[in-house]
C-alpha atoms as a PDB file:
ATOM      1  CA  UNK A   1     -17.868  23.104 -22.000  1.00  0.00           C
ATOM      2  CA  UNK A   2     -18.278  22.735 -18.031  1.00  0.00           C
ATOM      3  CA  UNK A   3     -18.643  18.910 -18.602  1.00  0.00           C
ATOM      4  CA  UNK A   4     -15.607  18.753 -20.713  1.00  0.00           C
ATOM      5  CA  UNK A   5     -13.966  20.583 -18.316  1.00  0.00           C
ATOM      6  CA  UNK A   6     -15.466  18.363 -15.709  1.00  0.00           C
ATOM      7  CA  UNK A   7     -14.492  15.498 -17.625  1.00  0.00           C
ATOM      8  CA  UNK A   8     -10.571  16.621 -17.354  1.00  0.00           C
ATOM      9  CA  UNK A   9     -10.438  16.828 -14.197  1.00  0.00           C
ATOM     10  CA  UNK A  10     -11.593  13.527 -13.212  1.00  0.00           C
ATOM     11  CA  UNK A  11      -9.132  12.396 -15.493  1.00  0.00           C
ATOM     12  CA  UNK A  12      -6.109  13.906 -14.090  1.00  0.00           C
ATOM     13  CA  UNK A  13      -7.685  13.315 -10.848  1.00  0.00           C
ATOM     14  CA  UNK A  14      -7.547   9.737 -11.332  1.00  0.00           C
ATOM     15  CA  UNK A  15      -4.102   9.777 -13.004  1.00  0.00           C
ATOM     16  CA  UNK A  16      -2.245  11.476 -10.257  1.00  0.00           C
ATOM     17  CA  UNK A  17      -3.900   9.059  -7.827  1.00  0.00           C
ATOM     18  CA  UNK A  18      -3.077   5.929  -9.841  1.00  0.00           C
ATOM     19  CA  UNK A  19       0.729   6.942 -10.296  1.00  0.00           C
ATOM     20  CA  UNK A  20       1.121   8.004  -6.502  1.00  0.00           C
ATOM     21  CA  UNK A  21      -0.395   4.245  -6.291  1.00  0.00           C
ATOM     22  CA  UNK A  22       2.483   3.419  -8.515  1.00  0.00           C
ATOM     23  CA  UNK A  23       5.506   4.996  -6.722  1.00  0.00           C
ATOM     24  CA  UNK A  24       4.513   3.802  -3.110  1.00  0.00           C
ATOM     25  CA  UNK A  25       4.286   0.784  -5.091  1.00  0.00           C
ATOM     26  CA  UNK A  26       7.644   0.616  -6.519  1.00  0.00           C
ATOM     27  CA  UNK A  27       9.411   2.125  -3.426  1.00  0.00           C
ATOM     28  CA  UNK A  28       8.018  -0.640  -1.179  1.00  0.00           C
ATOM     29  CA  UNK A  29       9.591  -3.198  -3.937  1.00  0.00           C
ATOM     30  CA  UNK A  30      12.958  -1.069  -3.627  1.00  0.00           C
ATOM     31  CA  UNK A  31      12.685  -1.502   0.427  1.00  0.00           C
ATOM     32  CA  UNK A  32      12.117  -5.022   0.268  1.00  0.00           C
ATOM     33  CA  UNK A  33      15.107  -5.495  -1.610  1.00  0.00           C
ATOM     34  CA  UNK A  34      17.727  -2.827   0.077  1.00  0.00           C
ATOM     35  CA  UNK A  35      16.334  -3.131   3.902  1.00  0.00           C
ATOM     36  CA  UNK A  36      18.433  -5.456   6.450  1.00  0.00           C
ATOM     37  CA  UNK A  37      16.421  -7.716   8.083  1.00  0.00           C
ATOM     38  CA  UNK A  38      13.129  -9.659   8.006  1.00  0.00           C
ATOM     39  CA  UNK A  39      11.348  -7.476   9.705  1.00  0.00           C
ATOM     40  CA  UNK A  40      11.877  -4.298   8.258  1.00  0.00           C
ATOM     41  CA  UNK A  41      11.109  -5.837   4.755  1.00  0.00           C
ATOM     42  CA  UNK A  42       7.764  -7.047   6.156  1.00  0.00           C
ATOM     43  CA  UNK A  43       7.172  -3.426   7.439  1.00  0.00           C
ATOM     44  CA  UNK A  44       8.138  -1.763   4.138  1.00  0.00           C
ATOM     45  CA  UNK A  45       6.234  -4.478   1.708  1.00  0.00           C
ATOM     46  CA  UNK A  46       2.994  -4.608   4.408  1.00  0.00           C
ATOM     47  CA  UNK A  47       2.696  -0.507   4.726  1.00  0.00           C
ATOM     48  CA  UNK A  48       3.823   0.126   0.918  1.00  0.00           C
ATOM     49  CA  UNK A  49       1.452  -2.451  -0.567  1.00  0.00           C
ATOM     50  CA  UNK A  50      -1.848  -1.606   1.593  1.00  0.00           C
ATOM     51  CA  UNK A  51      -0.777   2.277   0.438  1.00  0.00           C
ATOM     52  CA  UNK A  52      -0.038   1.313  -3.252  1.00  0.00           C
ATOM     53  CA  UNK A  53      -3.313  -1.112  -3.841  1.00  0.00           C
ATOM     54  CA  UNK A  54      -5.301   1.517  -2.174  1.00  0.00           C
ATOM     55  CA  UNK A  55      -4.494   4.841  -4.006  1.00  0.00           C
ATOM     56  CA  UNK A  56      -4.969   2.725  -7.385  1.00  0.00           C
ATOM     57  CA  UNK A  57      -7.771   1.109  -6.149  1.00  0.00           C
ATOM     58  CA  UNK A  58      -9.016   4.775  -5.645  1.00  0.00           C
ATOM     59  CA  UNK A  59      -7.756   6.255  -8.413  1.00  0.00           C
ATOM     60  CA  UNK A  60     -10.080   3.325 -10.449  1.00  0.00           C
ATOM     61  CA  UNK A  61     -12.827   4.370  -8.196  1.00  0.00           C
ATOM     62  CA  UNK A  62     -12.463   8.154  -9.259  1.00  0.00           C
ATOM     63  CA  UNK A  63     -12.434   6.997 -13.053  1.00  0.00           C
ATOM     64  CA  UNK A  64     -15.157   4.849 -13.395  1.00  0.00           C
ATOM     65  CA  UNK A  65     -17.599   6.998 -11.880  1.00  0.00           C
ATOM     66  CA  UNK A  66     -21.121   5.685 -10.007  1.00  0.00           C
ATOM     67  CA  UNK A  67     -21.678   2.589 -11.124  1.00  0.00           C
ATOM     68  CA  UNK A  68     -21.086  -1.264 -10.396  1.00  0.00           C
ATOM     69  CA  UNK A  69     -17.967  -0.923 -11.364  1.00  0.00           C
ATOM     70  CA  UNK A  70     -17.403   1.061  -8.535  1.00  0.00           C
ATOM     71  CA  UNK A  71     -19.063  -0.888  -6.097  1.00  0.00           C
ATOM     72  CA  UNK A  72     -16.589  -3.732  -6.906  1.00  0.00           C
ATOM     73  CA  UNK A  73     -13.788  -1.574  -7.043  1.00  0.00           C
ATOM     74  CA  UNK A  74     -14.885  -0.906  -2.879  1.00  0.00           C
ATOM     75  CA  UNK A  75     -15.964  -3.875  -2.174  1.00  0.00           C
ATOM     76  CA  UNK A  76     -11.992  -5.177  -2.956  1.00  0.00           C
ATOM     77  CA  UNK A  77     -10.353  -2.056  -1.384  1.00  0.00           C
ATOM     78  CA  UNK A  78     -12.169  -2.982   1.709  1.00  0.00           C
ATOM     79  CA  UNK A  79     -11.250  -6.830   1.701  1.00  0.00           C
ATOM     80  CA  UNK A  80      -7.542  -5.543   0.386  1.00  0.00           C
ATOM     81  CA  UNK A  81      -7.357  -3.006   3.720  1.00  0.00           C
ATOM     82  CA  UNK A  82      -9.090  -5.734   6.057  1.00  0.00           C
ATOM     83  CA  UNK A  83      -6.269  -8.909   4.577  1.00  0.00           C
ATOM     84  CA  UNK A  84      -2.871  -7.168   3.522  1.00  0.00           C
ATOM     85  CA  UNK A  85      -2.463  -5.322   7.362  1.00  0.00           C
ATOM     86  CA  UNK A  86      -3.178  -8.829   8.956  1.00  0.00           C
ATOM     87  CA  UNK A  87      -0.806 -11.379   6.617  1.00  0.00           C
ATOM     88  CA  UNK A  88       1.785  -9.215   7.483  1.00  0.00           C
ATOM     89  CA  UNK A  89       0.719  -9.530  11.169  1.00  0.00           C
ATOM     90  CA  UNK A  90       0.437 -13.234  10.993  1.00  0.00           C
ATOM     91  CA  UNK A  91       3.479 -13.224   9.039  1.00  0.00           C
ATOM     92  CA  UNK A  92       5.803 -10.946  11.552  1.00  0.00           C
ATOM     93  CA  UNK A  93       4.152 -13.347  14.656  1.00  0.00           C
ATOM     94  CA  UNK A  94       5.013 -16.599  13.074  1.00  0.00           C
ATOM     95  CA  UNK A  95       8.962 -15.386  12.390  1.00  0.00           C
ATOM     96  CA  UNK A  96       9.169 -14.252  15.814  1.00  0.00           C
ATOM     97  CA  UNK A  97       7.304 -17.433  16.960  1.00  0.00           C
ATOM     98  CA  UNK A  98      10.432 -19.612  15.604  1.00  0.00           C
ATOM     99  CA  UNK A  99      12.883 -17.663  16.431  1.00  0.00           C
ATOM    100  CA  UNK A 100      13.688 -14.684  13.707  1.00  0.00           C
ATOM    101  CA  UNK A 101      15.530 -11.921  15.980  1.00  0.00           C
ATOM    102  CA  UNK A 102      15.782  -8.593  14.131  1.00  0.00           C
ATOM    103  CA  UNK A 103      18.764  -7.025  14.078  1.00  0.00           C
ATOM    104  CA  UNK A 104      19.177  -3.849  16.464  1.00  0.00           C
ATOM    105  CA  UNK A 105      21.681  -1.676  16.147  1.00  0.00           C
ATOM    106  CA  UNK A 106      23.597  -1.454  19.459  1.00  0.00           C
ATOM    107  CA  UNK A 107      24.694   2.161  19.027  1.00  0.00           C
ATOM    108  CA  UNK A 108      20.707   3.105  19.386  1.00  0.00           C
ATOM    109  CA  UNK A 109      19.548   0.899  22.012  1.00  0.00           C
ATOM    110  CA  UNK A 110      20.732   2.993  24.771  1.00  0.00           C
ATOM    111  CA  UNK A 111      19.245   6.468  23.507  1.00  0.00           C
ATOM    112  CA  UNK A 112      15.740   6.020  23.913  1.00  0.00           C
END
């Protein structure tokens, strides 16, 4: 009963984290498309997609329990958290390296 019970739980567990992994997913897809400029896409698609990858990544973790399957699963969340953070890095450098400007909104600039 307790390990049926148990058994649930790291089911919904896993679920709830895969979906969440889902929706940052799908709402860093939606800000790539509806956001103004090239940088704020790179922002929204870099932040979203580490997030995203990582919660399913997770979620996989939760669901497969100890095993090798596990270890792989961590072993690729780590190189995912180490190379997603830093394309977007290289990315956002080499756009402002030839010349991207982002676009400011004039009304703001004085505010700060």
């Amino acid at each position: 009963m307790i390990v049926d019970l148990l058994g649930w739980i790291v089911l919904l567990v896993s679920i709830a984290l895969v979906c969440t992994g889902a929706f940052c997913s799908m709402v860093g897809g939606l800000g790539l498309v509806r956001l103004p400029d090239f940088y704020a896409r790179l922002h929204s698609g870099g932040i979203t997609d580490t997030a995203g990858a990582g919660l399913i990544l997770f979620g996989l973790m939760v669901y497969s329990g100890f095993n090798l399957a596990t270890l792989k699963l961590m072993v690729i969340l780590v190189f995912f958290l180490i190379t997603s953070p830093s394309a977007c890095h290289a990315l956002a450098r080499s756009a402002m390296d030839h010349g991207v400007k982002p676009e400011v909104d004039e009304a703001t600039v004085g505010e700060s």
